[in-house]
Protein backbone atom coordinates (compact mmCIF):
# COMPACT_ATOMS: atom_id res chain seq x y z
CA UNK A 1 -3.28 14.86 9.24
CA UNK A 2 -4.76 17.57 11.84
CA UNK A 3 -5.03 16.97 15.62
CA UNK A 4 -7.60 18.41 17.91
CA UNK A 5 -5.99 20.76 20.39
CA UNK A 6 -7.54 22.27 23.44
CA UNK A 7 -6.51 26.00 23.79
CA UNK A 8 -6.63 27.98 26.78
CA UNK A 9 -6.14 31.95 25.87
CA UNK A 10 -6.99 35.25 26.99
CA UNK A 11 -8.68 37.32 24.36
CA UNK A 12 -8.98 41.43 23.46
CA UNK A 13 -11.07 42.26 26.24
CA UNK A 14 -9.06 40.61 29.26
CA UNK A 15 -11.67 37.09 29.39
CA UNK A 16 -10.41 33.99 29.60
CA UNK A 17 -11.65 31.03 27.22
CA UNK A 18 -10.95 27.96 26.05
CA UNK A 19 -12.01 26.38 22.71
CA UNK A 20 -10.83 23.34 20.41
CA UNK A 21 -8.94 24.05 17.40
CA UNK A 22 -7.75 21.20 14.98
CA UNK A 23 -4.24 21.59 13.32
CA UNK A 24 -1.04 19.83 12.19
CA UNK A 25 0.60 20.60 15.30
CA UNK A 26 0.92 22.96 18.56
CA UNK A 27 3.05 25.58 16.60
CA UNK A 28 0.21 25.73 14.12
CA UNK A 29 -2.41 25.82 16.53
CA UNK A 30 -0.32 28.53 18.69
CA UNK A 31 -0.23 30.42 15.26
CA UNK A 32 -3.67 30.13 14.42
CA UNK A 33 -4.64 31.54 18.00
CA UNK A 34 -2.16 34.91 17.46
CA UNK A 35 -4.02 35.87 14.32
CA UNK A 36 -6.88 36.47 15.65
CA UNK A 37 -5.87 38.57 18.45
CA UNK A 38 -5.60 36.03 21.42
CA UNK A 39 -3.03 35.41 24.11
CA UNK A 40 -2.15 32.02 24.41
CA UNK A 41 -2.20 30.30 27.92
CA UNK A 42 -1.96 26.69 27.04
CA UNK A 43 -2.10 24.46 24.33
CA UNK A 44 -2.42 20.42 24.91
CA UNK A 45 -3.58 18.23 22.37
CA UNK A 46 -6.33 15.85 23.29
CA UNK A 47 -8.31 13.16 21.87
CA UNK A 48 -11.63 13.89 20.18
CA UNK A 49 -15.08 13.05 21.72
CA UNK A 50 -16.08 11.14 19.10
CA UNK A 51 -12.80 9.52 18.17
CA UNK A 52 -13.81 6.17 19.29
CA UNK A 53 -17.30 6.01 17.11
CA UNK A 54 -15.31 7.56 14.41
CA UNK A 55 -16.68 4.69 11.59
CA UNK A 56 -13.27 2.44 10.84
CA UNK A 57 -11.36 3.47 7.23
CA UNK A 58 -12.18 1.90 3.93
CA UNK A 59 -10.51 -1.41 2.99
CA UNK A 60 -8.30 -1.49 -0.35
CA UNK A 61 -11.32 -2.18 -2.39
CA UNK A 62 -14.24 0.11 -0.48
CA UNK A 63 -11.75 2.75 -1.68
CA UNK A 64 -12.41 5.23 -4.52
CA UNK A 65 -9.81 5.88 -7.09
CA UNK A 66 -9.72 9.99 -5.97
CA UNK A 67 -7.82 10.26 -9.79
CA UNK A 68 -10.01 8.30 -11.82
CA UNK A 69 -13.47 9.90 -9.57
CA UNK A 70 -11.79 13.56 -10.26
CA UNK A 71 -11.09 13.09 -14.05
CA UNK A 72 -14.27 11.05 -14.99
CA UNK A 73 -16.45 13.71 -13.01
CA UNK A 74 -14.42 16.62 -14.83
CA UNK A 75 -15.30 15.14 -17.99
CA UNK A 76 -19.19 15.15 -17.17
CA UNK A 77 -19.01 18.87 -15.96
CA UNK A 78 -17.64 19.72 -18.98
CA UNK A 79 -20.43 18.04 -21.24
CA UNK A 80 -22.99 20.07 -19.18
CA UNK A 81 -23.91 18.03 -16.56
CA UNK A 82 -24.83 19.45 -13.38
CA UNK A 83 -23.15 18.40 -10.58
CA UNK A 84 -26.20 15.85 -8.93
CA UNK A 85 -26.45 14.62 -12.50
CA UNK A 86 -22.94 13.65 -12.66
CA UNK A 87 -22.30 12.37 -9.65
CA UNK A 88 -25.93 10.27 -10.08
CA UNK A 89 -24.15 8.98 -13.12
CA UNK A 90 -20.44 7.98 -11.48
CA UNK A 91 -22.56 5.84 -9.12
CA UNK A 92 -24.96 4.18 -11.62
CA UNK A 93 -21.22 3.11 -13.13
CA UNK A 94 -19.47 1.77 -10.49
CA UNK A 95 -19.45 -1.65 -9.68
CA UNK A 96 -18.64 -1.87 -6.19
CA UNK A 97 -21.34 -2.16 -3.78
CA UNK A 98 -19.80 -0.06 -1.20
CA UNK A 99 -18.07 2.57 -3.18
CA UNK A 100 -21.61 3.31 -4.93
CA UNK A 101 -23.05 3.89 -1.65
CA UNK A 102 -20.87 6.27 -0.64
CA UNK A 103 -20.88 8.37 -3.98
CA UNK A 104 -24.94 7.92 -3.31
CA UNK A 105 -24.18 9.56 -0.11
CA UNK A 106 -22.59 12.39 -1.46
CA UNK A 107 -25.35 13.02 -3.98
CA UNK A 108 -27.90 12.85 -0.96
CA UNK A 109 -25.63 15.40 0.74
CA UNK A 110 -25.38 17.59 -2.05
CA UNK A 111 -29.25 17.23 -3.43
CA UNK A 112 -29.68 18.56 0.16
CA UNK A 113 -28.12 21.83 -0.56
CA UNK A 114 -24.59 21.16 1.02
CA UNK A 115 -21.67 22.32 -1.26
CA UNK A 116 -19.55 19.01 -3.04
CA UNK A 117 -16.54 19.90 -0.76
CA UNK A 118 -18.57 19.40 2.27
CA UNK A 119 -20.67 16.47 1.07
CA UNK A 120 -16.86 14.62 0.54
CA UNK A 121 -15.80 15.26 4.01
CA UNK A 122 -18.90 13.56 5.58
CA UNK A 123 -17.67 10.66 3.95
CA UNK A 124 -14.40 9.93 5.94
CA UNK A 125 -11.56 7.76 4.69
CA UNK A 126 -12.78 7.76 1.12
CA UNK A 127 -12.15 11.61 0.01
CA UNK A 128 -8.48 12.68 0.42
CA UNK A 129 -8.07 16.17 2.38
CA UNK A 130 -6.53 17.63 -0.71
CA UNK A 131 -9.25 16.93 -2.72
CA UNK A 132 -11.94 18.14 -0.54
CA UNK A 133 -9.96 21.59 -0.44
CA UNK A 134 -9.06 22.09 -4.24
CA UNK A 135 -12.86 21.44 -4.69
CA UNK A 136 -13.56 23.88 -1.31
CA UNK A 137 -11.05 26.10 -3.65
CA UNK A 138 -13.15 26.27 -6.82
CA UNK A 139 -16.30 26.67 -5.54
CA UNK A 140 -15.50 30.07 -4.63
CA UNK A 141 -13.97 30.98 -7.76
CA UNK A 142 -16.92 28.83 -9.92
CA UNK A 143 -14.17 26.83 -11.82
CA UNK A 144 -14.67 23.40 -10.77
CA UNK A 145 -13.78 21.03 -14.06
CA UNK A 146 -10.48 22.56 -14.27
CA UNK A 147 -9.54 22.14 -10.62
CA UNK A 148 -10.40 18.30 -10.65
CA UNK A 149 -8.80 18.04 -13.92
CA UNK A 150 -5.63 19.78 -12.07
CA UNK A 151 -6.13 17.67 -9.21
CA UNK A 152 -6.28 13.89 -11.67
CA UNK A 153 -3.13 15.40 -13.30
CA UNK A 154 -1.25 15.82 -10.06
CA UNK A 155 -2.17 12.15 -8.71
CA UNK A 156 -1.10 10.92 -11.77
CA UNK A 157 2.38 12.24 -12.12
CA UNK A 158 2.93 11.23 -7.85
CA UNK A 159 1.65 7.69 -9.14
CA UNK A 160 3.98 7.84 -12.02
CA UNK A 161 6.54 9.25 -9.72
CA UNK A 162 6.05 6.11 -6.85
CA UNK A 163 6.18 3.44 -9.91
CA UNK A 164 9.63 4.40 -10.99
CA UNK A 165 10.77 4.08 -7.36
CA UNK A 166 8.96 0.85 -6.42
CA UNK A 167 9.84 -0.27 -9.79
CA UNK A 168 13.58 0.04 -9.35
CA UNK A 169 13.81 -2.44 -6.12
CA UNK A 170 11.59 -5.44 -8.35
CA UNK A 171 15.06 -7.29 -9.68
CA UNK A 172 16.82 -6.87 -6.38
CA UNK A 173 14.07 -8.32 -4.58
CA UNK A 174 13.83 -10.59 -7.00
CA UNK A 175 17.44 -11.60 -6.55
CA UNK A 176 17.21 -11.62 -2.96
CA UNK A 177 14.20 -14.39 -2.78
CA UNK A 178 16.24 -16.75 -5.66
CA UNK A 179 19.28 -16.55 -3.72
CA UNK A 180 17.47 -17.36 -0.41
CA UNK A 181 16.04 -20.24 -2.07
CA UNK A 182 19.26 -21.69 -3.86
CA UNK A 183 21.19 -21.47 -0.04
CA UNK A 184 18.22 -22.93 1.47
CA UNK A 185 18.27 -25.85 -1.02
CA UNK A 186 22.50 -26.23 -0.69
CA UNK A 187 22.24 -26.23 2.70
CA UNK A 188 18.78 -28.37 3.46
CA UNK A 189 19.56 -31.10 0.74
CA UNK A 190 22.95 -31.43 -0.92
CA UNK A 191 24.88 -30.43 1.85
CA UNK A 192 23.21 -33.30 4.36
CA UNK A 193 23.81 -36.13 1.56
CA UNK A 194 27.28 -34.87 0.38
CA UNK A 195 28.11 -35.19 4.00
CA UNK A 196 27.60 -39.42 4.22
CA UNK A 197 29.36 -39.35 1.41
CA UNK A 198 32.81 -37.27 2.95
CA UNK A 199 31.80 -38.97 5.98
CA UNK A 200 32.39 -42.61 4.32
CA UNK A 201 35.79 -42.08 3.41
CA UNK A 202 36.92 -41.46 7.19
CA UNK A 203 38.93 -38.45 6.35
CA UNK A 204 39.84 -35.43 8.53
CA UNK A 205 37.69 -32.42 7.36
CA UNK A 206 39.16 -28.81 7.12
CA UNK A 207 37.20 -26.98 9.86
CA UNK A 208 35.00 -24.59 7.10
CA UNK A 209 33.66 -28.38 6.07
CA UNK A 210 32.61 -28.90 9.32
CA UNK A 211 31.15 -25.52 10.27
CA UNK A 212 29.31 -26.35 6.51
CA UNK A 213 28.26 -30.14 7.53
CA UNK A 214 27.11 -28.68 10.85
CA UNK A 215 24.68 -25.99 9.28
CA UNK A 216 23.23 -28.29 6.75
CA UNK A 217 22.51 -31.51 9.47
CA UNK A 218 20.73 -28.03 11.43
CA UNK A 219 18.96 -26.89 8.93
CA UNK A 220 17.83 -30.60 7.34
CA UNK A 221 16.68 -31.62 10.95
CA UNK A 222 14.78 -28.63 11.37
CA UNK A 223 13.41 -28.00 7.36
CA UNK A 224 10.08 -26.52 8.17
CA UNK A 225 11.53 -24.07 11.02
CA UNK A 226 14.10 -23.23 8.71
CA UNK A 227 11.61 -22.23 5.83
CA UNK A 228 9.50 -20.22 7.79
CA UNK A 229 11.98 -18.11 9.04
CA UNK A 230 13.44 -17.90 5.85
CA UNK A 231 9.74 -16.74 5.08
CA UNK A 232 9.11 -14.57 7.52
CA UNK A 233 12.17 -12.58 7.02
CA UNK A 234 11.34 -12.21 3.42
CA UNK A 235 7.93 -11.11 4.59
CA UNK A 236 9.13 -8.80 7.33
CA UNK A 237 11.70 -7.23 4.36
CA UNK A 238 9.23 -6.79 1.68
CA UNK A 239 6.12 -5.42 4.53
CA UNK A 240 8.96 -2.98 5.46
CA UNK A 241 9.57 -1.97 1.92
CA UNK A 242 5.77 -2.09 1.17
CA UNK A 243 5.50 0.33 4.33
CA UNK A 244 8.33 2.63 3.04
CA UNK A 245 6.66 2.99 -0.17
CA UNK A 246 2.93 3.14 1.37
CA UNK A 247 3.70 6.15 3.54
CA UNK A 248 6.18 8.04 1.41
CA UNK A 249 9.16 6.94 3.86
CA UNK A 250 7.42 8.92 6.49
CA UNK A 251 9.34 7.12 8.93
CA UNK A 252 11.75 8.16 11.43
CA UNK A 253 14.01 4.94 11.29
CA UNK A 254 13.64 5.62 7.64
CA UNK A 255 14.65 8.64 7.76
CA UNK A 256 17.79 7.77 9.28
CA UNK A 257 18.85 5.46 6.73
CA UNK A 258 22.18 6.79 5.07
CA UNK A 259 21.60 6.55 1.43
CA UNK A 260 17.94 5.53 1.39
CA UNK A 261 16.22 8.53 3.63
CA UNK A 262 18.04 10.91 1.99
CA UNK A 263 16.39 9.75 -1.56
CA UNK A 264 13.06 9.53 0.39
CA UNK A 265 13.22 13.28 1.91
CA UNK A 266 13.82 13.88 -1.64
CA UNK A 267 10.64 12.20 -2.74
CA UNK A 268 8.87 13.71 0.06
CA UNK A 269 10.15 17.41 -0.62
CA UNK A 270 9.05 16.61 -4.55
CA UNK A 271 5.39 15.57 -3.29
CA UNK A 272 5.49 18.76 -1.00
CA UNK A 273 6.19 21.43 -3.75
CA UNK A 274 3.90 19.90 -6.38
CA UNK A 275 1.64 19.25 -4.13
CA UNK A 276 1.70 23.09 -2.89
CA UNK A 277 1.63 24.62 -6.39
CA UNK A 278 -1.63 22.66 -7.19
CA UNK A 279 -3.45 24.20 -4.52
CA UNK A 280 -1.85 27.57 -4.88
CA UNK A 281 -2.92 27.57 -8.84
CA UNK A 282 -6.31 26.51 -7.27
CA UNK A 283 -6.65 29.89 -5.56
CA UNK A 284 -5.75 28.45 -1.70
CA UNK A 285 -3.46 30.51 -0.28
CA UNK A 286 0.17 29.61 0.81
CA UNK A 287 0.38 28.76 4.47
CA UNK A 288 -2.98 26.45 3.98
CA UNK A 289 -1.46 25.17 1.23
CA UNK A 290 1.43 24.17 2.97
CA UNK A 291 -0.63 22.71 5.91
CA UNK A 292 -2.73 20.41 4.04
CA UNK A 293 0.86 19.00 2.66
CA UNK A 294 2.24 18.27 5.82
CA UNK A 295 1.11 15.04 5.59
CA UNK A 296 3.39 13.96 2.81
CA UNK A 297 6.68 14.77 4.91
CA UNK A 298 8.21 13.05 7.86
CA UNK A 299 7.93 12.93 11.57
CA UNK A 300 10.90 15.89 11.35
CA UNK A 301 9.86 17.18 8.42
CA UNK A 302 6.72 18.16 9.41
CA UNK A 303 8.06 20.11 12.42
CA UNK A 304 10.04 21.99 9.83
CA UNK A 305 7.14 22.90 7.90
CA UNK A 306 5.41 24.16 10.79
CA UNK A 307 7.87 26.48 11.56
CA UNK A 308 8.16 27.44 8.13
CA UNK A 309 4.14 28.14 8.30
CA UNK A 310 4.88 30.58 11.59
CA UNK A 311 7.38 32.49 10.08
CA UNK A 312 5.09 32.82 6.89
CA UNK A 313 2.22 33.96 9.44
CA UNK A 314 5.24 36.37 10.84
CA UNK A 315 5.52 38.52 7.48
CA UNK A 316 8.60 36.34 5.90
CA UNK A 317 8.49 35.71 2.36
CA UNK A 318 8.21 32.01 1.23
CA UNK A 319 11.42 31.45 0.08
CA UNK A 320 13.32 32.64 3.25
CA UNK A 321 10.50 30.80 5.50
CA UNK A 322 11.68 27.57 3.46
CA UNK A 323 15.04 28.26 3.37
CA UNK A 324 15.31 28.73 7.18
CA UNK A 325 12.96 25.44 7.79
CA UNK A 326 15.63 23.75 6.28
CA UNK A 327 13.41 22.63 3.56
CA UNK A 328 14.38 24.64 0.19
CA UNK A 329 17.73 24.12 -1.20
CA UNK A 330 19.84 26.91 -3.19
CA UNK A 331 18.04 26.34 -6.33
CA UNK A 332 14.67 25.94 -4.81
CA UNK A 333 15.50 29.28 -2.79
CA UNK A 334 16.67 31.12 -6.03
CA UNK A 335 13.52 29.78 -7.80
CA UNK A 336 10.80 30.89 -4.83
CA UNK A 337 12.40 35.06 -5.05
CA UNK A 338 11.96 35.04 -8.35
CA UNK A 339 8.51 33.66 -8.29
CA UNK A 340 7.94 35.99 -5.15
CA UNK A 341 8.58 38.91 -7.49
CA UNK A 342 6.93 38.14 -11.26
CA UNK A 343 3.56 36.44 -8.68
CA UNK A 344 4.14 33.46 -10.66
CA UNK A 345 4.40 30.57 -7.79
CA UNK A 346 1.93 27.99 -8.69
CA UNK A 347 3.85 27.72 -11.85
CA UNK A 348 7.16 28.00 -9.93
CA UNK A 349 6.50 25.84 -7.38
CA UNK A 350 5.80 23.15 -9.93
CA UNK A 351 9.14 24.02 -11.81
CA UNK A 352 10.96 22.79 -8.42
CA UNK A 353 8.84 19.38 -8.43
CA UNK A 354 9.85 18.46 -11.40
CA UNK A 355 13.62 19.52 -10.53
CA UNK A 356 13.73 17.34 -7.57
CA UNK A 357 11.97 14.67 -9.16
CA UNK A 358 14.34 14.59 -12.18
CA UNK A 359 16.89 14.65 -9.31
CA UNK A 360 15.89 11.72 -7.71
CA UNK A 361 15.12 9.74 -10.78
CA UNK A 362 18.87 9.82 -11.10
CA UNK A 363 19.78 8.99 -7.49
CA UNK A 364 17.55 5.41 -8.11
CA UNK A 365 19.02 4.57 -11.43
CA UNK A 366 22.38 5.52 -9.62
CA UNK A 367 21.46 3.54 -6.82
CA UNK A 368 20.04 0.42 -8.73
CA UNK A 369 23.14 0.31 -10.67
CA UNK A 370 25.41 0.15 -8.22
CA UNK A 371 22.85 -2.10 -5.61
CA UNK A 372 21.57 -4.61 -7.83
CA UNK A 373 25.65 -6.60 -8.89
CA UNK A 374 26.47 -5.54 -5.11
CA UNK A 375 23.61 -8.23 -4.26
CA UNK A 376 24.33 -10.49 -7.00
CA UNK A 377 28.31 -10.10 -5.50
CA UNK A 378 27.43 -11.28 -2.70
CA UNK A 379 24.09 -14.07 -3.89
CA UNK A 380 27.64 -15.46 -6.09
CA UNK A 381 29.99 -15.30 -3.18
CA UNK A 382 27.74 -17.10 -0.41
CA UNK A 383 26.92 -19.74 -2.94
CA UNK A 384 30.53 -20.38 -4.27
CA UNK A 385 31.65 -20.45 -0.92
CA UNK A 386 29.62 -23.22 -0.30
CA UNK A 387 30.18 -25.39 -3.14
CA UNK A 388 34.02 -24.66 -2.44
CA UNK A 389 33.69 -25.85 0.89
CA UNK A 390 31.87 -29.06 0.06
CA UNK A 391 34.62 -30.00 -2.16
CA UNK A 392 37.62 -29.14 -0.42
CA UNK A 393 37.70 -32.82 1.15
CA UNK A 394 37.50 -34.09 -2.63
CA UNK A 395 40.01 -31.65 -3.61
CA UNK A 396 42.25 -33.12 -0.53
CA UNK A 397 41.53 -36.78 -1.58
CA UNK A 398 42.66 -36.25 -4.81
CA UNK A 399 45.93 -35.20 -4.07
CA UNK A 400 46.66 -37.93 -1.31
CA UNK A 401 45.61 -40.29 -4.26
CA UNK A 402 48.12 -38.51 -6.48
């Protein structure tokens, strides 16, 4: 995601001016301002003129499936259709009211004699930056089918990539809402009537009883405040989760989760290679490339990547840029100089995506091995210890009896 900076700098002839310049960050914009020649005096971000009439983003189901939209209007280029014709026919096809009008848009746009890249960025929210520059890509080079087809592919395997994640915390959370329930209903229904019956046989209680007794007469006195915060903590747990998995961890709480934001990083750096090879193999060069990615890493991450992006701009090679940003690894390092000398990175770059990704596909099987009988450890423990402590008063009474 770009932000509009306002730069002050003093250019070749001595004059001072100031201009707005949109980029990840102020390193980037700093850099942007050195290559062509300028001094820079300051550099504060600011918010955009317009920002407040910007139009609000798409819901869930205004939204257009960028994979599906990129494969389906490969296919037509391929059988011959021209562009217009193609995109006239993706919007005779698609049901939704609003996501017809905005391909309708586009073929306005384009029937105008605007370029497809720049017809997708007047639509915003609905056309991913990515897209609208591995399309910007091909239309130099005249090979557009085989950059959307390259561009479905990649959204595909970071879909396929997010499903085995998300897909690995389904059973715990599973676990997690039966147990809830199961304490909810000890302690709401059969701890308050096994109570009047301990009660009625005017015996001393050990004090765990009573702690127990005391928590269920709570909880059965106040049921319905009880199940909504029962609820709303499930709620609040799974939004979190949802969020996690919506932004890519992208978080920096997240980030600082011990075992968790290290797998996530991992994700991220996956989603940042891949990403990066796409667009190289689509003819954008590297530090763009790398820019329009930044948006898949963290809050620190990013900052990395910017400095990465400087020392590119600086004559480093890619693989020492990384390596110093603190985002390459040994093998990922090794990998880069070898792609740096046989020209080969695209390829390369895609080599280390999959190597990470295989990587973390262990860490969550790893991880949901060892997480999921932690939580049903603990699910069995809180429940036994319950039923234990109801019937420690029965187990006393039947050896007074004895």
């Amino acid at each position: 995601m770009t932000i509009a900076f306002e730069l002050v700098v003093r250019v070749a002839d001595g004059a001072v001016r100031s201009f707005e310049l949109d980029a990840i960050d102020a390193s980037a914009a700093r850099a942007s301002a050195a290559r062509e020649g300028w001094q820079v005096i300051t550099c504060k971000a600011r918010e955009r003129a317009d920002a407040r009439a910007r139009p609000a983003r798409p819901s869930a189901r205004q939204r257009i499936d960028v994979a599906t939209f990129s494969h389906e209007l490969a296919s037509l280029l391929g059988a011959g259709l021209s562009v217009i014709e193609a995109l006239r026919t993706l919007a005779a096809n698609e049901p939704g009211l609003a996501r017809r009008a905005a391909l309708l848009a586009v073929v306005a746009s384009v029937s105008e004699g605007q370029p497809l890249s720049a017809a997708l960025q007047q639509t915003p929210g609905r056309f991913p930056a990515l897209l609208i520059a591995t399309i910007s890509a091909s239309e130099q080079t005249g090979d557009l089918p085989s950059a959307l087809l390259r561009y479905a592919a990649h959204q595909q395997e970071i879909k396929a990539l997010r499903s085995k994640v998300s897909g690995a915390a389904v059973y715990p959370a599973l676990l997690l809402v039966v147990g809830t329930l199961v304490v909810l209903f000890l302690l709401g229904v059969v701890v308050p009537k096994f109570a009047l019956l301990i009660e009625s046989t005017r015996r001393e209680m050990p004090w765990s009883t009573q702690v127990l007794m005391a928590w269920g007469r709570l909880i059965a006195d106040h049921a319905a405040l009880a199940g909504m915060v029962a609820l709303a903590g499930l709620g609040a747990l799974f939004w979190a989760g949802r969020q996690v998995l919506r932004n890519g961890g992208r978080m920096r709480w997240v980030e600082a989760l011990p075992l968790i934001g290290r797998a996530l990083r991992q994700f991220s750096h996956a989603q940042l290679y891949r990403t990066t090879g796409m667009l190289v193999k689509g003819g954008i060069a590297v530090p763009r490339a790398l820019q329009l990615s930044a948006n898949l890493l963290g809050e620190a991450d990013s900052q990395r990547l910017a400095r990465a992006v400087t020392l590119i701009h600086e004559g480093r090679g890619l693989s020492r840029a990384l390596q110093e940003a603190q985002l390459a690894d040994p093998v990922a390092t090794s990998m880069l100089a070898v792609a740096e000398r046989t020209g080969e990175l695209g390829e390369m770059l895609e080599r280390i995506a999959a190597f990470h990704e295989s990587r973390l596909q262990r860490s969550v099987e790893l991880a949901s091995r060892l997480f999921e009988p932690l939580l049903m450890i603990i699910i069995g423990v809180v429940i036994g210890g319950i039923v234990v402590m109801m019937y420690l008063p029965i187990f006393d009474l039947a050896s007074s009896l004895q």
